[in-house]
C-alpha atoms as a PDB file:
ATOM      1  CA  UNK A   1      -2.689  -7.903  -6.644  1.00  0.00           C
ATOM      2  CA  UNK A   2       0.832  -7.687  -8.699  1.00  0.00           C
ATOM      3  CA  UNK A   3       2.177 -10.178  -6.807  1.00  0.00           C
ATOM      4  CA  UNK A   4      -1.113 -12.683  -6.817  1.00  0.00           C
ATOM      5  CA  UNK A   5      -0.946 -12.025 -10.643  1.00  0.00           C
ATOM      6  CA  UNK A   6       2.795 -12.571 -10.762  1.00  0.00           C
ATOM      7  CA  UNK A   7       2.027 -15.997  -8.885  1.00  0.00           C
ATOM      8  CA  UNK A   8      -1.057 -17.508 -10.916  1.00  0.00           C
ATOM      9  CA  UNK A   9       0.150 -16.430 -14.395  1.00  0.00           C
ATOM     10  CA  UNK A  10       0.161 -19.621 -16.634  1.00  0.00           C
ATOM     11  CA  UNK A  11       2.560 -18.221 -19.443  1.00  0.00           C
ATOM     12  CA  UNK A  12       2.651 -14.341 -19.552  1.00  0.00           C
ATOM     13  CA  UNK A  13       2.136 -11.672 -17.394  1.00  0.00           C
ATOM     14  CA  UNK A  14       0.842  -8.334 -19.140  1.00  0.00           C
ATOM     15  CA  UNK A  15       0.371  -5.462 -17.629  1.00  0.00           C
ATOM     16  CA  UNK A  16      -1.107  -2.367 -20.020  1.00  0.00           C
ATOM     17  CA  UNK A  17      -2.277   0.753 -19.187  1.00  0.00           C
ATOM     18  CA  UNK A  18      -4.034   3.799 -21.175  1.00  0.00           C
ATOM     19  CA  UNK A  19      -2.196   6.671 -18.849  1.00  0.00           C
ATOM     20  CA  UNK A  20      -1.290   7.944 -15.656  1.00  0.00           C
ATOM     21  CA  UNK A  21      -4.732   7.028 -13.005  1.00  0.00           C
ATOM     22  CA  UNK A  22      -3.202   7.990  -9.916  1.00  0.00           C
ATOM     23  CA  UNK A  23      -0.744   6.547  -7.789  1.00  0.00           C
ATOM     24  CA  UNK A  24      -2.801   3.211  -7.079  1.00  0.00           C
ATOM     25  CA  UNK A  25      -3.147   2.650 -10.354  1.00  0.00           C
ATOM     26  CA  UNK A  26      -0.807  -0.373 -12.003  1.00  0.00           C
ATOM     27  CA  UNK A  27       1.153   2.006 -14.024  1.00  0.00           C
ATOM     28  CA  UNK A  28       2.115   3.902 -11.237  1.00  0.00           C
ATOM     29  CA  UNK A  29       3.315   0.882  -9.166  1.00  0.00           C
ATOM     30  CA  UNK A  30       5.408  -0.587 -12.288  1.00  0.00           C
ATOM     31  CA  UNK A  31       7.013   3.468 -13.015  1.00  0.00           C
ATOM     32  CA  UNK A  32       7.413   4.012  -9.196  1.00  0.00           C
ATOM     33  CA  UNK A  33       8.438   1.029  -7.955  1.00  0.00           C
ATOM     34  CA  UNK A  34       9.928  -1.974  -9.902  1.00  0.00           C
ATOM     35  CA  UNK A  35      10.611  -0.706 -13.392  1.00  0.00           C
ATOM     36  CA  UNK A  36      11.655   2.880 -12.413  1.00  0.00           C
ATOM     37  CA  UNK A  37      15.657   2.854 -12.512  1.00  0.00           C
ATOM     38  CA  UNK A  38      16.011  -0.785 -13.595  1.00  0.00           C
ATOM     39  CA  UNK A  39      13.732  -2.543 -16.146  1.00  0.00           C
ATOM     40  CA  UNK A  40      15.247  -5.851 -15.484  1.00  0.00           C
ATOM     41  CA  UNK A  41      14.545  -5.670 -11.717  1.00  0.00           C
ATOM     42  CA  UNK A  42      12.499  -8.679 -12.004  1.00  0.00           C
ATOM     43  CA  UNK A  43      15.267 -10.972 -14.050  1.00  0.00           C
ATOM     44  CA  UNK A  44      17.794 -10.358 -10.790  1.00  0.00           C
ATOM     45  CA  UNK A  45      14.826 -12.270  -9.049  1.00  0.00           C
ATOM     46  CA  UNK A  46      13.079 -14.697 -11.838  1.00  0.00           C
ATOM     47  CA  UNK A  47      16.139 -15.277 -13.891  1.00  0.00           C
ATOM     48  CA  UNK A  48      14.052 -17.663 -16.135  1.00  0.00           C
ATOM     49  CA  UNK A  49      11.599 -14.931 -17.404  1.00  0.00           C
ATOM     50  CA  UNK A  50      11.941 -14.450 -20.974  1.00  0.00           C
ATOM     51  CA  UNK A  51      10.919 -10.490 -21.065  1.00  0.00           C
ATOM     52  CA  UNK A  52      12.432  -9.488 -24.349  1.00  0.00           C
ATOM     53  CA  UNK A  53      10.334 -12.569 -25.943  1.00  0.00           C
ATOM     54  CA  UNK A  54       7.445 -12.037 -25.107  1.00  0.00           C
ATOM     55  CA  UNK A  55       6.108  -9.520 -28.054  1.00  0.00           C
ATOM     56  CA  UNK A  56       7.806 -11.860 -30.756  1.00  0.00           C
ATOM     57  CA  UNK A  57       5.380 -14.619 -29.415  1.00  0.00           C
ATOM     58  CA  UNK A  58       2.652 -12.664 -28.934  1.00  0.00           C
ATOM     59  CA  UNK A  59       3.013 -11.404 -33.042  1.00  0.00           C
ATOM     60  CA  UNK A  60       3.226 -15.062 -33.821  1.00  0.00           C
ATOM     61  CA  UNK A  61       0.472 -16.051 -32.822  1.00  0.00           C
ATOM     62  CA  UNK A  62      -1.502 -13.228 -34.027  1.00  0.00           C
ATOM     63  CA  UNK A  63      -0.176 -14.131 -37.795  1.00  0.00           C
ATOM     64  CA  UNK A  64      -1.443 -17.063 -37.801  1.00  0.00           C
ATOM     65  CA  UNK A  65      -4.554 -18.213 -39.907  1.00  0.00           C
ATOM     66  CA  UNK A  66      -7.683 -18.880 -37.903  1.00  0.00           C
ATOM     67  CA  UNK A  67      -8.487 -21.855 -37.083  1.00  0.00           C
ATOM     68  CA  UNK A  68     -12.274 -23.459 -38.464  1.00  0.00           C
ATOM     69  CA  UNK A  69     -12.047 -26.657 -35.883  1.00  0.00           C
ATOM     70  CA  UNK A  70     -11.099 -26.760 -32.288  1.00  0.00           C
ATOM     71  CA  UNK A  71      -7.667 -26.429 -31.686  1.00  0.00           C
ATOM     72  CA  UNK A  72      -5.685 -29.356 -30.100  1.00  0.00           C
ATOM     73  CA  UNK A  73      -5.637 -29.494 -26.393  1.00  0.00           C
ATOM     74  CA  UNK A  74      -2.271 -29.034 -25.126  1.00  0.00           C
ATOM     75  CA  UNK A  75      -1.061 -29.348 -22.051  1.00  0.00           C
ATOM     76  CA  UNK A  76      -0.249 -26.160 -19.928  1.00  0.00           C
ATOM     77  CA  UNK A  77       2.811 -25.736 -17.986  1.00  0.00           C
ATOM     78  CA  UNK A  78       2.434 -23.317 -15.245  1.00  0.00           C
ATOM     79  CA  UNK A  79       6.006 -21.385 -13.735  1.00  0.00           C
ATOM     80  CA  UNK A  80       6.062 -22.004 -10.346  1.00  0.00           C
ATOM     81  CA  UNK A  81       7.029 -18.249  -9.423  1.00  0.00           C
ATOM     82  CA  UNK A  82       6.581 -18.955  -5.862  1.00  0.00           C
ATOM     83  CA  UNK A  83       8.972 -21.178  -5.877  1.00  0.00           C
ATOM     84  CA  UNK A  84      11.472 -19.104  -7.792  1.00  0.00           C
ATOM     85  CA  UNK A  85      10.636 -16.971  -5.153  1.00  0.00           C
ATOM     86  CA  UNK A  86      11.545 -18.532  -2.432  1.00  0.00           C
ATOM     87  CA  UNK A  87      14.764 -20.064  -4.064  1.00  0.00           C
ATOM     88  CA  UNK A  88      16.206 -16.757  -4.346  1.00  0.00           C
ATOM     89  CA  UNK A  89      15.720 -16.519  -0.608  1.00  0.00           C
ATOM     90  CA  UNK A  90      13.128 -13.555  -0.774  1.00  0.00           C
ATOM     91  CA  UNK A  91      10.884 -12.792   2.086  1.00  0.00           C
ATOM     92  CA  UNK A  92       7.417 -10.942   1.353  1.00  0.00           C
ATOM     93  CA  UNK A  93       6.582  -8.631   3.769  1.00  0.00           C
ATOM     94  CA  UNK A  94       3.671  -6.078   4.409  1.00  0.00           C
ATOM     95  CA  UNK A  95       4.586  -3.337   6.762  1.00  0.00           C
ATOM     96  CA  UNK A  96       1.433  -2.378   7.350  1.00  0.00           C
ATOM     97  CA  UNK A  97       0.107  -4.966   8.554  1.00  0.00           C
ATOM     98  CA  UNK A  98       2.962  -6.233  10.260  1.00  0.00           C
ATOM     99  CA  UNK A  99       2.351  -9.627   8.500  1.00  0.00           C
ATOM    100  CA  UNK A 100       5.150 -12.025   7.124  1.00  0.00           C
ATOM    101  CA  UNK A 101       3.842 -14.087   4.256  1.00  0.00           C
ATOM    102  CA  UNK A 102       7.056 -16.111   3.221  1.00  0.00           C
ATOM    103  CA  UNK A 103       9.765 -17.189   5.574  1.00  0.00           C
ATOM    104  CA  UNK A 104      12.859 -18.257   3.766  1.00  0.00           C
ATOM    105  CA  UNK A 105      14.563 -20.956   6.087  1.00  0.00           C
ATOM    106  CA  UNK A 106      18.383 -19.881   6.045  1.00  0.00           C
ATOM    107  CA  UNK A 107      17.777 -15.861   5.298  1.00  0.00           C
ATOM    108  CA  UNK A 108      18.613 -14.749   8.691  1.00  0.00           C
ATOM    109  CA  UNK A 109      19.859 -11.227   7.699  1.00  0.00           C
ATOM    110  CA  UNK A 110      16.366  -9.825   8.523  1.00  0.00           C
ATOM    111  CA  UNK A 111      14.672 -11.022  11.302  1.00  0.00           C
ATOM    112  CA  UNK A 112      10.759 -10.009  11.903  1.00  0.00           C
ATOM    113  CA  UNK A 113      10.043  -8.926  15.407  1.00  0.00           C
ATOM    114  CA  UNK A 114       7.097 -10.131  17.234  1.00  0.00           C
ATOM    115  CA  UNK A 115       3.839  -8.450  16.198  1.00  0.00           C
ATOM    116  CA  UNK A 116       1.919  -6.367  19.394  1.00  0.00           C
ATOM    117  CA  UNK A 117      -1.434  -7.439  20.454  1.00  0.00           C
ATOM    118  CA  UNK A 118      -3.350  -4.137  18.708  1.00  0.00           C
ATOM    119  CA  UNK A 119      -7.050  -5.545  19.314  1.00  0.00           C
ATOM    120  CA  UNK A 120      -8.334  -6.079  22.314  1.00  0.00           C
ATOM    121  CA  UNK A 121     -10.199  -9.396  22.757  1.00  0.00           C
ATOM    122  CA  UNK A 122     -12.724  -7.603  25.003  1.00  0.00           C
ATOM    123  CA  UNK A 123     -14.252  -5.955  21.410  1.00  0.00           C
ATOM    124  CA  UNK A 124     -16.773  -6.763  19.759  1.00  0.00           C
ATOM    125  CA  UNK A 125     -17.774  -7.670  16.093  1.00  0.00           C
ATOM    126  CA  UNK A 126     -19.605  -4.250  16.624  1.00  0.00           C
ATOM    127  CA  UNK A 127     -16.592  -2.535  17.767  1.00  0.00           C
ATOM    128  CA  UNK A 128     -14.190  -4.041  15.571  1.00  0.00           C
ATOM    129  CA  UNK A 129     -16.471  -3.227  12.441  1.00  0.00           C
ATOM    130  CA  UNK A 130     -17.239   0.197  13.792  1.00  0.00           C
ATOM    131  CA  UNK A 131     -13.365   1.234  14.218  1.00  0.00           C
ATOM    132  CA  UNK A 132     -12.805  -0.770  10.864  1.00  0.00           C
ATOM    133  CA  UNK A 133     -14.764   1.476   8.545  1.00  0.00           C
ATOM    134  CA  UNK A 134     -14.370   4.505  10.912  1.00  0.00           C
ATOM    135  CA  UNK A 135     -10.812   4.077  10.063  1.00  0.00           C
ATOM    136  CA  UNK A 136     -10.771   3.469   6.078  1.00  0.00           C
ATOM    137  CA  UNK A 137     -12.892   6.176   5.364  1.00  0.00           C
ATOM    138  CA  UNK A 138     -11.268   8.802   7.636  1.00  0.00           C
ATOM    139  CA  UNK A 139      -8.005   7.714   5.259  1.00  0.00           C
ATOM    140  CA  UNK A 140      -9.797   7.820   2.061  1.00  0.00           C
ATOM    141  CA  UNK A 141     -11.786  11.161   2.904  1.00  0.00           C
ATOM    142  CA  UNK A 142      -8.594  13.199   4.110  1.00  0.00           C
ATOM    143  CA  UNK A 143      -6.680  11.813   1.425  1.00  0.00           C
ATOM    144  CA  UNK A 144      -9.515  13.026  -1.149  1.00  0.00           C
ATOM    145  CA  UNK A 145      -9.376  16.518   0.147  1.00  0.00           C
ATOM    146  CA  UNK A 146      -5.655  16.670  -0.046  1.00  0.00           C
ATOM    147  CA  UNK A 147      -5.967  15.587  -3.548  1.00  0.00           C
ATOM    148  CA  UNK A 148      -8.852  17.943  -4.303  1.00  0.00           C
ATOM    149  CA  UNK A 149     -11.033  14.932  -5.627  1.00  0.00           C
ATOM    150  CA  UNK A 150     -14.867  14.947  -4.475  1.00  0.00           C
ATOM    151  CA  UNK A 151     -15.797  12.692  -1.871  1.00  0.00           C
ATOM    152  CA  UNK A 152     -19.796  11.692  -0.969  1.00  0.00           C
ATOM    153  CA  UNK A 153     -19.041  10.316   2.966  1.00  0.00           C
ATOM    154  CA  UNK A 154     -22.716   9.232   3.110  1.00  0.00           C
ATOM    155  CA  UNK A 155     -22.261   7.310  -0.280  1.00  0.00           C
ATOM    156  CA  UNK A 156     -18.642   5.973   0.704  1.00  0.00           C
ATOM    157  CA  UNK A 157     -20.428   4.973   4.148  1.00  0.00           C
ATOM    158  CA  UNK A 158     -23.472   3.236   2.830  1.00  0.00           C
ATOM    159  CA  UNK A 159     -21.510   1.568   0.333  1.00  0.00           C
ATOM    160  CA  UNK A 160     -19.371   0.181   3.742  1.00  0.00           C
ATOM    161  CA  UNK A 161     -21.477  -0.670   5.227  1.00  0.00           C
ATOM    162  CA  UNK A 162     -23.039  -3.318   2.860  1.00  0.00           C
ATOM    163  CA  UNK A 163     -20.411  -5.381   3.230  1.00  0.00           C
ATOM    164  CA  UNK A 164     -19.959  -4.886   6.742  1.00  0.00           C
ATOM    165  CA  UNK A 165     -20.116  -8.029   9.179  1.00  0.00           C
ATOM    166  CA  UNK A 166     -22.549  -6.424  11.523  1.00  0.00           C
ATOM    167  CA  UNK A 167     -25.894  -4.409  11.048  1.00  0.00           C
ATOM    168  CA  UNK A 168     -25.804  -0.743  12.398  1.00  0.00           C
ATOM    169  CA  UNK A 169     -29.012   0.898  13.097  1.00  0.00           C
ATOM    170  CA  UNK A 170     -29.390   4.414  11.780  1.00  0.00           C
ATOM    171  CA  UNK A 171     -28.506   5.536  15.194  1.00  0.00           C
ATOM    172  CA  UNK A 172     -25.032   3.924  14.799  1.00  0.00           C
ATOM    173  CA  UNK A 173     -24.566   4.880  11.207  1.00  0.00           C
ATOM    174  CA  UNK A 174     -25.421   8.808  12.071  1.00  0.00           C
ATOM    175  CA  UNK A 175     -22.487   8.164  15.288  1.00  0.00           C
ATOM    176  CA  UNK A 176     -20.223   6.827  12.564  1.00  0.00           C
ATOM    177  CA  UNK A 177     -20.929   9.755   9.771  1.00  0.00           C
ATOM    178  CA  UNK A 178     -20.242  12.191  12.687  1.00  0.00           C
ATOM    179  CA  UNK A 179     -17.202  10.880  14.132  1.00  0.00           C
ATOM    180  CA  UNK A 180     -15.541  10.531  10.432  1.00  0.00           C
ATOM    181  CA  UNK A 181     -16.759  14.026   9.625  1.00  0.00           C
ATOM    182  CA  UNK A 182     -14.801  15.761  13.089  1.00  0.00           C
ATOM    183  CA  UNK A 183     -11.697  13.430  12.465  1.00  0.00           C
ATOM    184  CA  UNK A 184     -11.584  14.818   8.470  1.00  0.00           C
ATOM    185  CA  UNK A 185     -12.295  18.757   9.593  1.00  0.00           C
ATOM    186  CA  UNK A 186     -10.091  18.291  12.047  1.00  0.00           C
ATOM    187  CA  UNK A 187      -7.263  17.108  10.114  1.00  0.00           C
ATOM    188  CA  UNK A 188      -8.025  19.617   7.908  1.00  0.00           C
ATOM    189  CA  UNK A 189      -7.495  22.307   9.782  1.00  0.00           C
ATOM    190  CA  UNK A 190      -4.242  21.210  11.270  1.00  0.00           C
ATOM    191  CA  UNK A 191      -1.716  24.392  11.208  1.00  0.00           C
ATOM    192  CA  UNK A 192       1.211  21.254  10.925  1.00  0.00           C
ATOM    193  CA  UNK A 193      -0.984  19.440   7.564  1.00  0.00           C
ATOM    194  CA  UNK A 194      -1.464  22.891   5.922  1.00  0.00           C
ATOM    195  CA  UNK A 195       2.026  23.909   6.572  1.00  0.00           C
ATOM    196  CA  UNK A 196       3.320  21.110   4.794  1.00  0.00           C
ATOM    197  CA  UNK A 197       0.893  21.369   1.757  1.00  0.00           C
ATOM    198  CA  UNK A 198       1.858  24.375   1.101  1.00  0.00           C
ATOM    199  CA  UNK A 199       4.859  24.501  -1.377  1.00  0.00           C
ATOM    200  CA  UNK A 200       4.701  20.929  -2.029  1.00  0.00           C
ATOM    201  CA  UNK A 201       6.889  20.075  -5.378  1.00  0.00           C
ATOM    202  CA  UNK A 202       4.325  16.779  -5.777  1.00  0.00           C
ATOM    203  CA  UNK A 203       2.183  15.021  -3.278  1.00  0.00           C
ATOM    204  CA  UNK A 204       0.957  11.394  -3.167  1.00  0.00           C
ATOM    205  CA  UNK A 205      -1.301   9.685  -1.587  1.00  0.00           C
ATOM    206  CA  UNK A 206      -1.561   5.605  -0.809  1.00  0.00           C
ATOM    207  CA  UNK A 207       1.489   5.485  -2.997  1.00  0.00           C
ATOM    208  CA  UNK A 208       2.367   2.016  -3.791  1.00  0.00           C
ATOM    209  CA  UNK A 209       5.827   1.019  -2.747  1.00  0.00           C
ATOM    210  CA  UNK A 210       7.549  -2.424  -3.371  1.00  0.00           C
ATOM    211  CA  UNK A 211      10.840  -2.679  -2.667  1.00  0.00           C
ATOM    212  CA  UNK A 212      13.510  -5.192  -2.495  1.00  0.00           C
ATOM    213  CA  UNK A 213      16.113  -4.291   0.263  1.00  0.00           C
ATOM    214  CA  UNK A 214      18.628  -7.300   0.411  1.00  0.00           C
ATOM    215  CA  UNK A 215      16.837 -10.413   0.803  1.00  0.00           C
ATOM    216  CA  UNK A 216      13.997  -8.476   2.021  1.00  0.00           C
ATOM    217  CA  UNK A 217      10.569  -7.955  -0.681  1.00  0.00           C
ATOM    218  CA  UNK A 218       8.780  -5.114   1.018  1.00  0.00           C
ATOM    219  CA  UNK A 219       5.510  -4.007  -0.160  1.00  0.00           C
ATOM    220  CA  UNK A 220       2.515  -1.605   1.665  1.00  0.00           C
ATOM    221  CA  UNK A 221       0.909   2.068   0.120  1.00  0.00           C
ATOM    222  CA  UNK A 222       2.014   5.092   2.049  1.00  0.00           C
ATOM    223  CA  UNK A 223      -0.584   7.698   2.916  1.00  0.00           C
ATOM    224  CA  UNK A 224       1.008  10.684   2.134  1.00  0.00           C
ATOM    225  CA  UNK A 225       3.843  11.433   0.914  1.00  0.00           C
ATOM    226  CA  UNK A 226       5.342  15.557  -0.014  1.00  0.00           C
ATOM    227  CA  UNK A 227       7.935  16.101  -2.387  1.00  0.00           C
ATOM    228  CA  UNK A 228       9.289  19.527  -0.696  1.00  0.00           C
ATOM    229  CA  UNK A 229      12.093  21.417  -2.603  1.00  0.00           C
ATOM    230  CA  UNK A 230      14.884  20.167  -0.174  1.00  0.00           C
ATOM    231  CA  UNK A 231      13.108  17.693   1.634  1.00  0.00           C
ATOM    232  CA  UNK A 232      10.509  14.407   1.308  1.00  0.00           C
ATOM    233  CA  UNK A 233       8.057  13.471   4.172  1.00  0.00           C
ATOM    234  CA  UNK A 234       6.393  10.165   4.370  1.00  0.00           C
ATOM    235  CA  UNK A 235       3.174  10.532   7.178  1.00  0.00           C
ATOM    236  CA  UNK A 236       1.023   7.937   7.962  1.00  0.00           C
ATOM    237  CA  UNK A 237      -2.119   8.922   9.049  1.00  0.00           C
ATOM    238  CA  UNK A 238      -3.668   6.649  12.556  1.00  0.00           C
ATOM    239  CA  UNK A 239      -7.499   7.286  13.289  1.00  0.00           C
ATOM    240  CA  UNK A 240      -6.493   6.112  16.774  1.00  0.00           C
ATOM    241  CA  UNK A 241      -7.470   8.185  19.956  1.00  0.00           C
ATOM    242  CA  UNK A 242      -4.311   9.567  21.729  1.00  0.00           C
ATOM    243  CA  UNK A 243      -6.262  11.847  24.529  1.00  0.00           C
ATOM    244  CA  UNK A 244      -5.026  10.340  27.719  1.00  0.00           C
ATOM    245  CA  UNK A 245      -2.038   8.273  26.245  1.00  0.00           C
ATOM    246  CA  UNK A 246       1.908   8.415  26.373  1.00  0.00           C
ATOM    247  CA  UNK A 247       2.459   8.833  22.605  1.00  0.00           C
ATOM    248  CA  UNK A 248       5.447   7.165  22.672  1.00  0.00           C
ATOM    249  CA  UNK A 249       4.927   4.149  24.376  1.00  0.00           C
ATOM    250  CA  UNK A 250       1.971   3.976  21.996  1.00  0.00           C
ATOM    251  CA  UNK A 251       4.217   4.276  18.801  1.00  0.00           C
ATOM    252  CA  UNK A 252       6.427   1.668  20.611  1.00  0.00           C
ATOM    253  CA  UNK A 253       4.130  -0.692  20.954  1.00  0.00           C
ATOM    254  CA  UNK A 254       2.096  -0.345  17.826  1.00  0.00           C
ATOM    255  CA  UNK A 255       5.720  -0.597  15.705  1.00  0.00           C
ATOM    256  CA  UNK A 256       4.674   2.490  13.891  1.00  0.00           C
ATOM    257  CA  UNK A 257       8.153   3.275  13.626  1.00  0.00           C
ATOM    258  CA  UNK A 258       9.365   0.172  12.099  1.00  0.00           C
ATOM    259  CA  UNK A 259       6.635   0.663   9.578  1.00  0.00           C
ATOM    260  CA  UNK A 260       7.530   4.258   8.598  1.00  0.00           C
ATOM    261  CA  UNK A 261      11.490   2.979   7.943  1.00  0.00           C
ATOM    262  CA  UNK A 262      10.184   0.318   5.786  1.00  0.00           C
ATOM    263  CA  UNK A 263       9.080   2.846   3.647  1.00  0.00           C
ATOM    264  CA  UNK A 264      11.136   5.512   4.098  1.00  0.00           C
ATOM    265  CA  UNK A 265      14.071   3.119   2.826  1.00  0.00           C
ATOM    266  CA  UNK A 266      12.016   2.421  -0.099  1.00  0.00           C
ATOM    267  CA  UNK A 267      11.483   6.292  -1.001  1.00  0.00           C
ATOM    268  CA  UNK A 268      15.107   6.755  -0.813  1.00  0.00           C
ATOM    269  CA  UNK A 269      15.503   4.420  -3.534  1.00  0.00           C
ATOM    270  CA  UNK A 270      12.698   5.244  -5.436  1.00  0.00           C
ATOM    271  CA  UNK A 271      13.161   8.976  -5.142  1.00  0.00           C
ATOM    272  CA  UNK A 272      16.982   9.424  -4.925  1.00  0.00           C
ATOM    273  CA  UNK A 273      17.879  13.123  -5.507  1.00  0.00           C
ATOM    274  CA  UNK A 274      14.927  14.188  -3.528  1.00  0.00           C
ATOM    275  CA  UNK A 275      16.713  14.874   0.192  1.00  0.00           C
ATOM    276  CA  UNK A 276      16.329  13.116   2.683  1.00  0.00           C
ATOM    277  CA  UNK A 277      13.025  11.190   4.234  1.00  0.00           C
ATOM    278  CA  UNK A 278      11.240  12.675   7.112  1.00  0.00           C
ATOM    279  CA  UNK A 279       8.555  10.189   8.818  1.00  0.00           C
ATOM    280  CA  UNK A 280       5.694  11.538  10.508  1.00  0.00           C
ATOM    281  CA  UNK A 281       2.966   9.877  12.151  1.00  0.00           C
ATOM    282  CA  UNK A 282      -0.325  12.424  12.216  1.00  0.00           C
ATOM    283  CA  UNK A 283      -2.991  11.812  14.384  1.00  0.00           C
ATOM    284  CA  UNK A 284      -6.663  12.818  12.736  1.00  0.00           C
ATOM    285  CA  UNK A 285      -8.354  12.978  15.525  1.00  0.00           C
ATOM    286  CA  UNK A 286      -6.163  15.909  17.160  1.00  0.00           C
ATOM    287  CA  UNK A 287      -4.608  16.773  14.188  1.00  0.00           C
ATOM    288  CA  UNK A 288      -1.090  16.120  15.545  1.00  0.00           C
ATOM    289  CA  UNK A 289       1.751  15.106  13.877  1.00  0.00           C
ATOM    290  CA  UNK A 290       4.995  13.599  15.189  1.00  0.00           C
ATOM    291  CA  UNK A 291       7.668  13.253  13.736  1.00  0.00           C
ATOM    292  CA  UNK A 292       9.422   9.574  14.717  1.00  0.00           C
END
């Protein structure tokens, strides 16, 4: 949403905040990310922005008398950022999602590699949607008990499944409420989670990360991330089944590795006297965690 705001701006973008809301909130992703070390982060890449301006212009116009008729229509000129954007040869890219969404022609020095066929074609709207919302609320529930925050699952599920592309009978919803419920308990109860909890300096979790590396504008949320007193790990929880599977030709062919470097890079920069990154994928539904 920064960047679509970024984007679409006609004159200004603001961005105000009344305190800290977590690490999705705004505030967090300006203080973490772009405006932690370097406030003028964004003038290396829009050199046109006038920053230091903007409050002078924004007092201006709040002196002035108001007006009794309809002020004059003026025409609107709208900063291409995009463009600026690409001019500076910056590529957008969501690790995630292993999706490219701006390909500079001549910046070469990163290359993207070919995303792997995740979904079989052989599912179906049912399936897909099923494994969909199986898999955001197994995030968002683990990552509300980690933080301690109360989470409904039969509210968060109902709520789902409203917007959902396919109707599940109350059958499917009950198979979907119990599945979601043994991935979270499990997880829970994982010896490896626990053991990493435990003495955490600060934890975070879907912590916002943009990042520029070279010519390279990276930007995702990490699950979970632990400050420990000599170390940081960076997990990223997967709701996918591993009984019967070679974990590491899975995390080969999903790229979860390429993912977790994205953002490990990223910590490193954000969080710089914090040790070094350890990147762990954990599994919910066995509670496993491997470190990659």
């Amino acid at each position: 949403m920064l960047y679509v705001a970024l984007t679409r701006a006609k004159e200004h973008f603001v961005a105000s905040a009344a305190g800290a809301c977590g690490a999705e909130s705004y505030q967090s992703i300006l203080q973490m990310s772009i405006f932690r070390e370097n406030p003028e982060a964004w003038q290396e890449i829009l050199p046109d922005i006038e920053a230091l301006t903007l409050q002078a212009d924004i007092d201006a116009r709040f002196d002035q008398p108001q007006q009794t008729s309809p002020p004059e229509k003026k025409d609107i000129k709208i900063p291409d950022f995009q463009t600026k954007i690409l001019a500076r040869g910056i590529r957008i890219v969501h690790p995630s999602e292993n999706v490219l969404e701006a390909t500079i022609a001549g910046a070469d020095d990163f290359e993207e590699a070919p995303e792997p066929e995740t979904t079989p074609a052989s599912l179906s709207v049912a399936d897909l949607e099923k494994r969909r919302i199986t898999g955001t609320l197994i995030h968002a529930g683990l990552q509300a008990r980690i933080q301690h925050n109360p989470w409904d699952i039969k509210r968060q599920l109902a709520v789902a499944l409203q917007t959902s592309l396919h109707f599940f009978s109350e059958h499917d919803t009950a198979a979907m409420q119990k599945t979601i419920n043994e991935h979270l308990n499990t997880s829970w109860q994982s010896a490896a989670l626990q053991t990493l909890l435990e003495g955490a300096v600060k934890i975070y979790t879907e912590l916002p990360l943009l990042h520029l590396k070279e010519r390279t504008l990276v930007h995702g949320f990490a699950d979970l991330v632990i400050e420990k007193p000599d170390q940081t790990w960076l997990i990223d929880f997967k709701s996918t089944s591993i009984k019967g599977k070679d974990v590491e030709a899975l995390i080969q062919e999903r790229g979860h590795a390429r993912q977790l470097q994205y953002y490990a890079d990223a910590l490193e920069k954000i969080l710089p006297d914090n040790g070094p990154v350890t990147k762990a994928l954990f599994f919910t539904e066995s509670g496993f965690l491997r470190t990659v």
